[in-house]
C-alpha atoms as a PDB file:
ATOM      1  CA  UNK A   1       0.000   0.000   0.000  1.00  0.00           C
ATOM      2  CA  UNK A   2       1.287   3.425  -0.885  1.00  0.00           C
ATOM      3  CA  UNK A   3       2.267   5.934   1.697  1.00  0.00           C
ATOM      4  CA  UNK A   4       0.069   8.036   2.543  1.00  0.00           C
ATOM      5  CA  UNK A   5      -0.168  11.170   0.512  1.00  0.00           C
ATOM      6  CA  UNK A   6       0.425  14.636   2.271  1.00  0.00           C
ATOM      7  CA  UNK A   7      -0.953  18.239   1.841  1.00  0.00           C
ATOM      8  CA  UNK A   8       2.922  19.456   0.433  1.00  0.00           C
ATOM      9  CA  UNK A   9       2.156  16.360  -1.749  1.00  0.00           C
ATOM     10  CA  UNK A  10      -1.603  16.785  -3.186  1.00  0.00           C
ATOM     11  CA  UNK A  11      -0.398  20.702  -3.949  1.00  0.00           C
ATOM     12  CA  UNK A  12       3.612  19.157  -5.534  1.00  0.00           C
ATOM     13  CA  UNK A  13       1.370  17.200  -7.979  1.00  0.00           C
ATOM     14  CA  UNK A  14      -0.925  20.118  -9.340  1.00  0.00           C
ATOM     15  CA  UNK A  15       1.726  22.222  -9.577  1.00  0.00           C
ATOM     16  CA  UNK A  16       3.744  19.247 -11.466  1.00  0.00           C
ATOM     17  CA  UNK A  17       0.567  18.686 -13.293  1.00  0.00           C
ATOM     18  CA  UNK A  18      -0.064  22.381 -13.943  1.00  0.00           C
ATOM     19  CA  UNK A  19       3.465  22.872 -15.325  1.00  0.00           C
ATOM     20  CA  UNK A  20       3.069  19.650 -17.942  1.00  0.00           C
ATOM     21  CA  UNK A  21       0.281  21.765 -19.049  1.00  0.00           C
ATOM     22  CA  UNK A  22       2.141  25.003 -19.929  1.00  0.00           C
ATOM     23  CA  UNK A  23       4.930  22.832 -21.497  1.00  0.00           C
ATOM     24  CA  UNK A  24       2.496  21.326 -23.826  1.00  0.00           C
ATOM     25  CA  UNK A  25       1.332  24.449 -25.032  1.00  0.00           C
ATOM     26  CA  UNK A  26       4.671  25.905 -25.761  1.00  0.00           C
ATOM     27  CA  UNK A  27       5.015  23.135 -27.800  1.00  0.00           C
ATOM     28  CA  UNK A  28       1.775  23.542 -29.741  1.00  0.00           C
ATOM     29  CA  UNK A  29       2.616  27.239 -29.681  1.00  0.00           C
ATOM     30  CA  UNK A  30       5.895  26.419 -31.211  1.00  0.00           C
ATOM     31  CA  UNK A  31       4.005  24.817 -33.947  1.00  0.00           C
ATOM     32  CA  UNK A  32       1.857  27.622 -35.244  1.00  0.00           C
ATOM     33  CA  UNK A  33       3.046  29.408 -38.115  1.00  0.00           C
ATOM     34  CA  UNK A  34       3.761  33.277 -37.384  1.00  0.00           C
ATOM     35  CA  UNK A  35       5.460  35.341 -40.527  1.00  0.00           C
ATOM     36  CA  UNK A  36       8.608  33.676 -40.475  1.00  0.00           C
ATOM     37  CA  UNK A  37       9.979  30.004 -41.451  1.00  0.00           C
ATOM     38  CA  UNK A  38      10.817  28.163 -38.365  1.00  0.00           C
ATOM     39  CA  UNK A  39      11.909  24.610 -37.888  1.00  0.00           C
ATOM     40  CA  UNK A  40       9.484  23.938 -34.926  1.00  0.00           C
ATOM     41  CA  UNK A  41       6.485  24.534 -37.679  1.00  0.00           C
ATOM     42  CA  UNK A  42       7.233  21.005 -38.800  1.00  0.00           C
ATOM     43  CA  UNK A  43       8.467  19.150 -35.730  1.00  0.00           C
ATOM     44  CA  UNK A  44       4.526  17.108 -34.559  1.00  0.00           C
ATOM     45  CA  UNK A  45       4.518  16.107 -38.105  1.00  0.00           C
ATOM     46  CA  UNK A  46       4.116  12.694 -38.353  1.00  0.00           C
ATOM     47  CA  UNK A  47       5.494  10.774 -41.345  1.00  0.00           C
ATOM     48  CA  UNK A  48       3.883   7.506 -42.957  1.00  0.00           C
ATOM     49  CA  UNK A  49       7.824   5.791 -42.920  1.00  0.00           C
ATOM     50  CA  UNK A  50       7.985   2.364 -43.951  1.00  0.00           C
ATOM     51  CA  UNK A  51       4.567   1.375 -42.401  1.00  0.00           C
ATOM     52  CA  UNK A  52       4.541   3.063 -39.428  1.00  0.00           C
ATOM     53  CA  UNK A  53       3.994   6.695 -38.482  1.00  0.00           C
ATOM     54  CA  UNK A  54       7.130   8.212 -37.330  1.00  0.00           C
ATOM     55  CA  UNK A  55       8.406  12.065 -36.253  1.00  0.00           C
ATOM     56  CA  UNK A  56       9.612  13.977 -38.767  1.00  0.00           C
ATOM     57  CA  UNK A  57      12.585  14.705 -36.904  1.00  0.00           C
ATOM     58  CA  UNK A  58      13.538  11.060 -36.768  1.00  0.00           C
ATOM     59  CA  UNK A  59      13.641  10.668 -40.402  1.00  0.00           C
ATOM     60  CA  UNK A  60      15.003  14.374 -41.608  1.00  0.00           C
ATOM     61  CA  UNK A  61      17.012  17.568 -40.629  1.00  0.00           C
ATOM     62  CA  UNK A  62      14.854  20.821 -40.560  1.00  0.00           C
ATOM     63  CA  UNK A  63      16.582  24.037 -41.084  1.00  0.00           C
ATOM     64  CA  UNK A  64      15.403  27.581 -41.643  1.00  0.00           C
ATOM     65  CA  UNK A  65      18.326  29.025 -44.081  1.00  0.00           C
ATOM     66  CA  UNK A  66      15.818  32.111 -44.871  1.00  0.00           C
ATOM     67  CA  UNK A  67      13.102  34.368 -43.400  1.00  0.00           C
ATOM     68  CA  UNK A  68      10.979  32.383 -46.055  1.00  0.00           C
ATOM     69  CA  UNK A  69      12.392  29.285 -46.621  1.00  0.00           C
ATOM     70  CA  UNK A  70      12.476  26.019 -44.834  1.00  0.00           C
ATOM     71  CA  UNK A  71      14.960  23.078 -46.058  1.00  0.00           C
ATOM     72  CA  UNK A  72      14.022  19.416 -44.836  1.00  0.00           C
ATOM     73  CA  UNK A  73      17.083  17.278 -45.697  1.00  0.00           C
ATOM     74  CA  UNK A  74      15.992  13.304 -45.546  1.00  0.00           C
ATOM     75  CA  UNK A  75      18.643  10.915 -43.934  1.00  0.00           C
ATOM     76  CA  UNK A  76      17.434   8.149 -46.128  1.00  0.00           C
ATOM     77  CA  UNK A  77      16.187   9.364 -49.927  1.00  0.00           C
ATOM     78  CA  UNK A  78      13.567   6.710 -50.017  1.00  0.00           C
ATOM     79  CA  UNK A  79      11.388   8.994 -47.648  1.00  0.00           C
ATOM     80  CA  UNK A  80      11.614  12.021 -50.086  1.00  0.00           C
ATOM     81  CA  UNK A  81       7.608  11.210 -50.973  1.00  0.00           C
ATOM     82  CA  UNK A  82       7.193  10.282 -47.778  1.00  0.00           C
ATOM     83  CA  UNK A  83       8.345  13.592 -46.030  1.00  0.00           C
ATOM     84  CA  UNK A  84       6.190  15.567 -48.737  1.00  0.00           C
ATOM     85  CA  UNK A  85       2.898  14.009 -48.508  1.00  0.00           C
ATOM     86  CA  UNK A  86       3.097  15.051 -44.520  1.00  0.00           C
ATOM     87  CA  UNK A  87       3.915  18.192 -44.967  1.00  0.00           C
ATOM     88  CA  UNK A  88       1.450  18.677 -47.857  1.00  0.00           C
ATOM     89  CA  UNK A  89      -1.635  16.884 -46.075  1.00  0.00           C
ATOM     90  CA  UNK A  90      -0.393  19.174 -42.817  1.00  0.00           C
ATOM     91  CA  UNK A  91      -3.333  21.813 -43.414  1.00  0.00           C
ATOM     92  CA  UNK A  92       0.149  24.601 -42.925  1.00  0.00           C
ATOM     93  CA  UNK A  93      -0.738  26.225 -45.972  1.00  0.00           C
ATOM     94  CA  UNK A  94       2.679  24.915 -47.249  1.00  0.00           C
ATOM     95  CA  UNK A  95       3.570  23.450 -51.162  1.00  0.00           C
ATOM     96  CA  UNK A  96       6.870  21.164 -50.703  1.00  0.00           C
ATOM     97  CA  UNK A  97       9.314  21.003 -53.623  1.00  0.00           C
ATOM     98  CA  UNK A  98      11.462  17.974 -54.146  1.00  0.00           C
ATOM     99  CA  UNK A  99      14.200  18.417 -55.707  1.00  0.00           C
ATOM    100  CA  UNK A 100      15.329  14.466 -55.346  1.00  0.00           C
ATOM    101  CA  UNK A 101      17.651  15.561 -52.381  1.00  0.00           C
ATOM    102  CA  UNK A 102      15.850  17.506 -50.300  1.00  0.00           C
ATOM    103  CA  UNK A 103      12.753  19.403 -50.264  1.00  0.00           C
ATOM    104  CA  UNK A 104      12.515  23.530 -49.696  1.00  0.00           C
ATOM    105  CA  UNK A 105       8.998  24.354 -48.223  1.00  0.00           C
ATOM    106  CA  UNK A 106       8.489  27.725 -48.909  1.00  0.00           C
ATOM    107  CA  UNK A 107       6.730  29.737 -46.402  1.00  0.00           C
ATOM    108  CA  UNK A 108       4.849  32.735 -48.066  1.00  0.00           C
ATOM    109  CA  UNK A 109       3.514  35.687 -45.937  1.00  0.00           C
ATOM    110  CA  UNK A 110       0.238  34.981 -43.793  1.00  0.00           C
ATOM    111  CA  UNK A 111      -2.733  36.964 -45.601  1.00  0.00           C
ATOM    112  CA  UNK A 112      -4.866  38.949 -42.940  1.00  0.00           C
ATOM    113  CA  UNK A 113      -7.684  35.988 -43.265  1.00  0.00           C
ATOM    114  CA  UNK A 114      -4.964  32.851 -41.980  1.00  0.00           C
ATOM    115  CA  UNK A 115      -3.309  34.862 -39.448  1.00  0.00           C
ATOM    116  CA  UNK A 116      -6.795  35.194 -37.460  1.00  0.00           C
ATOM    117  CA  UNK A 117      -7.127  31.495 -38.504  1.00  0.00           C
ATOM    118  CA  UNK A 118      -3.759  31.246 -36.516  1.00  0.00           C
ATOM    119  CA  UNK A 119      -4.916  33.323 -33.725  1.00  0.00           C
ATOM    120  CA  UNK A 120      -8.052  31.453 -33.486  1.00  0.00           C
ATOM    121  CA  UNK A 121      -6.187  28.026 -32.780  1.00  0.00           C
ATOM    122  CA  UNK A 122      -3.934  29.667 -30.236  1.00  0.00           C
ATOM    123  CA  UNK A 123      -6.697  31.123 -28.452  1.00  0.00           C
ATOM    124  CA  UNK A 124      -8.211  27.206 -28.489  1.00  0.00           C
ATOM    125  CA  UNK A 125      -4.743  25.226 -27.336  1.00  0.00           C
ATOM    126  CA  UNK A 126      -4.640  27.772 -24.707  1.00  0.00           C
ATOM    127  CA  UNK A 127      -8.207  27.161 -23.570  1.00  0.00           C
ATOM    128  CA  UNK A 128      -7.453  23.717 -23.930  1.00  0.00           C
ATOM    129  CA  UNK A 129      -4.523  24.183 -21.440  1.00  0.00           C
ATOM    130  CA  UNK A 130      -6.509  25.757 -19.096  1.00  0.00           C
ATOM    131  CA  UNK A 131      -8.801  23.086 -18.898  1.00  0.00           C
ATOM    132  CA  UNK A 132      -5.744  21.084 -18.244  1.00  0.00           C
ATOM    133  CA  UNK A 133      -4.786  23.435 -15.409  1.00  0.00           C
ATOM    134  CA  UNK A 134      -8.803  23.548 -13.713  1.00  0.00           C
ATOM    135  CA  UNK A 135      -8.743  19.636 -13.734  1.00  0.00           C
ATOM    136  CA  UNK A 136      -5.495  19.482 -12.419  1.00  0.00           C
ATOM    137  CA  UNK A 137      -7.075  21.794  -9.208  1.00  0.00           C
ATOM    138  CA  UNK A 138     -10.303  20.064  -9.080  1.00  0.00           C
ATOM    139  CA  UNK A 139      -8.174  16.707  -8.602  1.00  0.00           C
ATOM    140  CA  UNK A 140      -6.094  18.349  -6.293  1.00  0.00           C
ATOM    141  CA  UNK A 141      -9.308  19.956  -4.309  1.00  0.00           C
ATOM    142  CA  UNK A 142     -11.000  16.681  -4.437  1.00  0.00           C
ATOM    143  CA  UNK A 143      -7.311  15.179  -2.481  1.00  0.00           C
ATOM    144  CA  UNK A 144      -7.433  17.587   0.200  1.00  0.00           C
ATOM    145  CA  UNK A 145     -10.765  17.268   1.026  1.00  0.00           C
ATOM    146  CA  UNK A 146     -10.260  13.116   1.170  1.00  0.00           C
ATOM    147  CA  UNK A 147      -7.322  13.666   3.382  1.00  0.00           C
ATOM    148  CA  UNK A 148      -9.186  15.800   5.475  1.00  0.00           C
ATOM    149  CA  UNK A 149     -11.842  13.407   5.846  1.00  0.00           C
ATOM    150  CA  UNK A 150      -9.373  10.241   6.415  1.00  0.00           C
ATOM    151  CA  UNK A 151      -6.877  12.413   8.602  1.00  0.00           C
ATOM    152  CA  UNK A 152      -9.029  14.819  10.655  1.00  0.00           C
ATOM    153  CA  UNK A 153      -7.567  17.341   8.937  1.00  0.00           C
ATOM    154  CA  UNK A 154      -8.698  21.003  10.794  1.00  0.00           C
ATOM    155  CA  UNK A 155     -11.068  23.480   8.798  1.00  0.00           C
ATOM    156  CA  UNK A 156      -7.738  25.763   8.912  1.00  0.00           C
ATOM    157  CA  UNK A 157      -5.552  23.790   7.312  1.00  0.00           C
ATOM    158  CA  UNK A 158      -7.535  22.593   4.329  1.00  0.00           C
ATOM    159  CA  UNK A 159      -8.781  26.105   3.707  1.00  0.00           C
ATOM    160  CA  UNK A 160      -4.843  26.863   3.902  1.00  0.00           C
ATOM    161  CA  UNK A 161      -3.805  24.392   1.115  1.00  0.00           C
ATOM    162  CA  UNK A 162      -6.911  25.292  -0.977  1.00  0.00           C
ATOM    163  CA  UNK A 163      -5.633  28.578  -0.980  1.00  0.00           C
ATOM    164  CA  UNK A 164      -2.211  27.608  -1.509  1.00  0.00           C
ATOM    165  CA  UNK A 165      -3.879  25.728  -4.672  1.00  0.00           C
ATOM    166  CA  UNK A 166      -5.695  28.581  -5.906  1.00  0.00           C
ATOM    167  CA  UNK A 167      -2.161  30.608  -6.107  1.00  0.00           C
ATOM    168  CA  UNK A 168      -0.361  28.242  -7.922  1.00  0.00           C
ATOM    169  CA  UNK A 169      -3.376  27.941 -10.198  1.00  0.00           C
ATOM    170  CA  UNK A 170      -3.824  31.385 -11.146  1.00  0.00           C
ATOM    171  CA  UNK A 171      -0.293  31.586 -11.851  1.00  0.00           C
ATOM    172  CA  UNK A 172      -0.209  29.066 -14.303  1.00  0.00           C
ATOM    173  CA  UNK A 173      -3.324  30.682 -15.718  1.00  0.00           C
ATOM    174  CA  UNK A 174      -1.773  33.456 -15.772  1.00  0.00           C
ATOM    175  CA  UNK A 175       1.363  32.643 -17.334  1.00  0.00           C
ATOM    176  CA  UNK A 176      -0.831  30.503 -20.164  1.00  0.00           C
ATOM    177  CA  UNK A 177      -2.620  33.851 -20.788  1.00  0.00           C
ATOM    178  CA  UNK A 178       1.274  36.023 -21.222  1.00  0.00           C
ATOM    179  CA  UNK A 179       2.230  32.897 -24.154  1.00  0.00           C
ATOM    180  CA  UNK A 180      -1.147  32.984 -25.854  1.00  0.00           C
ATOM    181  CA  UNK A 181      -0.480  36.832 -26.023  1.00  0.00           C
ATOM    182  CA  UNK A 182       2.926  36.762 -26.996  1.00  0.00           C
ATOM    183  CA  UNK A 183       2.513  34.268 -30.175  1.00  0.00           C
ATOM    184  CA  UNK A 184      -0.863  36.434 -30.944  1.00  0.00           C
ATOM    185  CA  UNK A 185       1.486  39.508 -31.416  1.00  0.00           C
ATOM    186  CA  UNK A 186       3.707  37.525 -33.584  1.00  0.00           C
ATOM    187  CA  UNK A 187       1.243  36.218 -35.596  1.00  0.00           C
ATOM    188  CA  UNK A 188      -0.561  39.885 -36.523  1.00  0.00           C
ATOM    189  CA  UNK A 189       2.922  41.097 -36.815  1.00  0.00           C
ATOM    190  CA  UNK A 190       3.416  41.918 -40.523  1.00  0.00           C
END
């Protein structure tokens, strides 16, 4: 049987929790196209590679030589079609030229219309990672209030750790809210 969680425990986990969620969406973030070509805009591709459905980054270099230019070099030439099919069935708004060494994915400027598009599924990953962030306090809420009930816990110090939770959740919140911000400036930026 498991030792017996504490309060500094329940509230270790959300924040733990919490923190997975604001790493997530700096990697989704990461993802999202702004104005410029970027390497990370092609890193949760997934590529149909021999049968099976593997990273891009396993099976290529990505490299950003220009503003508007991203080179994907294969480390096996028999991916080539591979490599271009994911990045063309994507939805990036990206047309992949093979040259039969690589493949330069030019990244033309964001119209007014797909930048809001962009905007739009920032502002949903970062609702989505709030979510994340709200379960992660309800489970924690829902912890105290068992070990209250199983420990005898005083009225003080549950109200104390809930508290405690509600800090650490608002600042994750509010950090979520300062990234969603920062990569909706770089998107409208022209």
């Amino acid at each position: 049987m498991p030792d017996p969680k504490t309060l500094d425990d329940i509230l270790d986990e959300a924040r733990e929790k919490m923190g997975e969620a604001l790493e997530h969406l700096r990697a989704e973030l990461r993802t999202l196209r702004t104005g410029r070509a970027s390497p990370a805009m092609l890193e949760n591709l997934r590529v149909d590679y021999y049968g099976s459905k593997t990273p891009i980054t396993q099976v290529a270099s990505i490299s950003a030589p220009q503003a508007d230019l991203l080179l994907v070099q294969p480390y096996d030439n028999n991916a080539l079609e591979d490599i271009e099919r994911a990045i063309m069935q994507a939805d990036l708004g990206l047309n992949p030229n093979n040259d039969g060494q690589t493949i330069r994915v030019p990244v033309p400027p964001l119209s007014e219309e797909r930048r809001e598009e962009m905007v739009t599924k920032a502002q949903s990953r970062g609702e989505e990672t709030k979510i994340s962030i709200r379960n992660a306090r309800r489970e924690a809420k829902d912890a105290i209030k068992a070990l209250q009930q199983k420990e005898n816990l005083s009225e003080d110090a549950r109200y104390s750790a809930e508290q405690e939770l509600q800090d650490v959740t608002d600042e994750h919140t509010d950090e979520a809210d300062v990234l969603l911000e920062q990569k909706e400036d770089d998107i409208m930026t022209v």
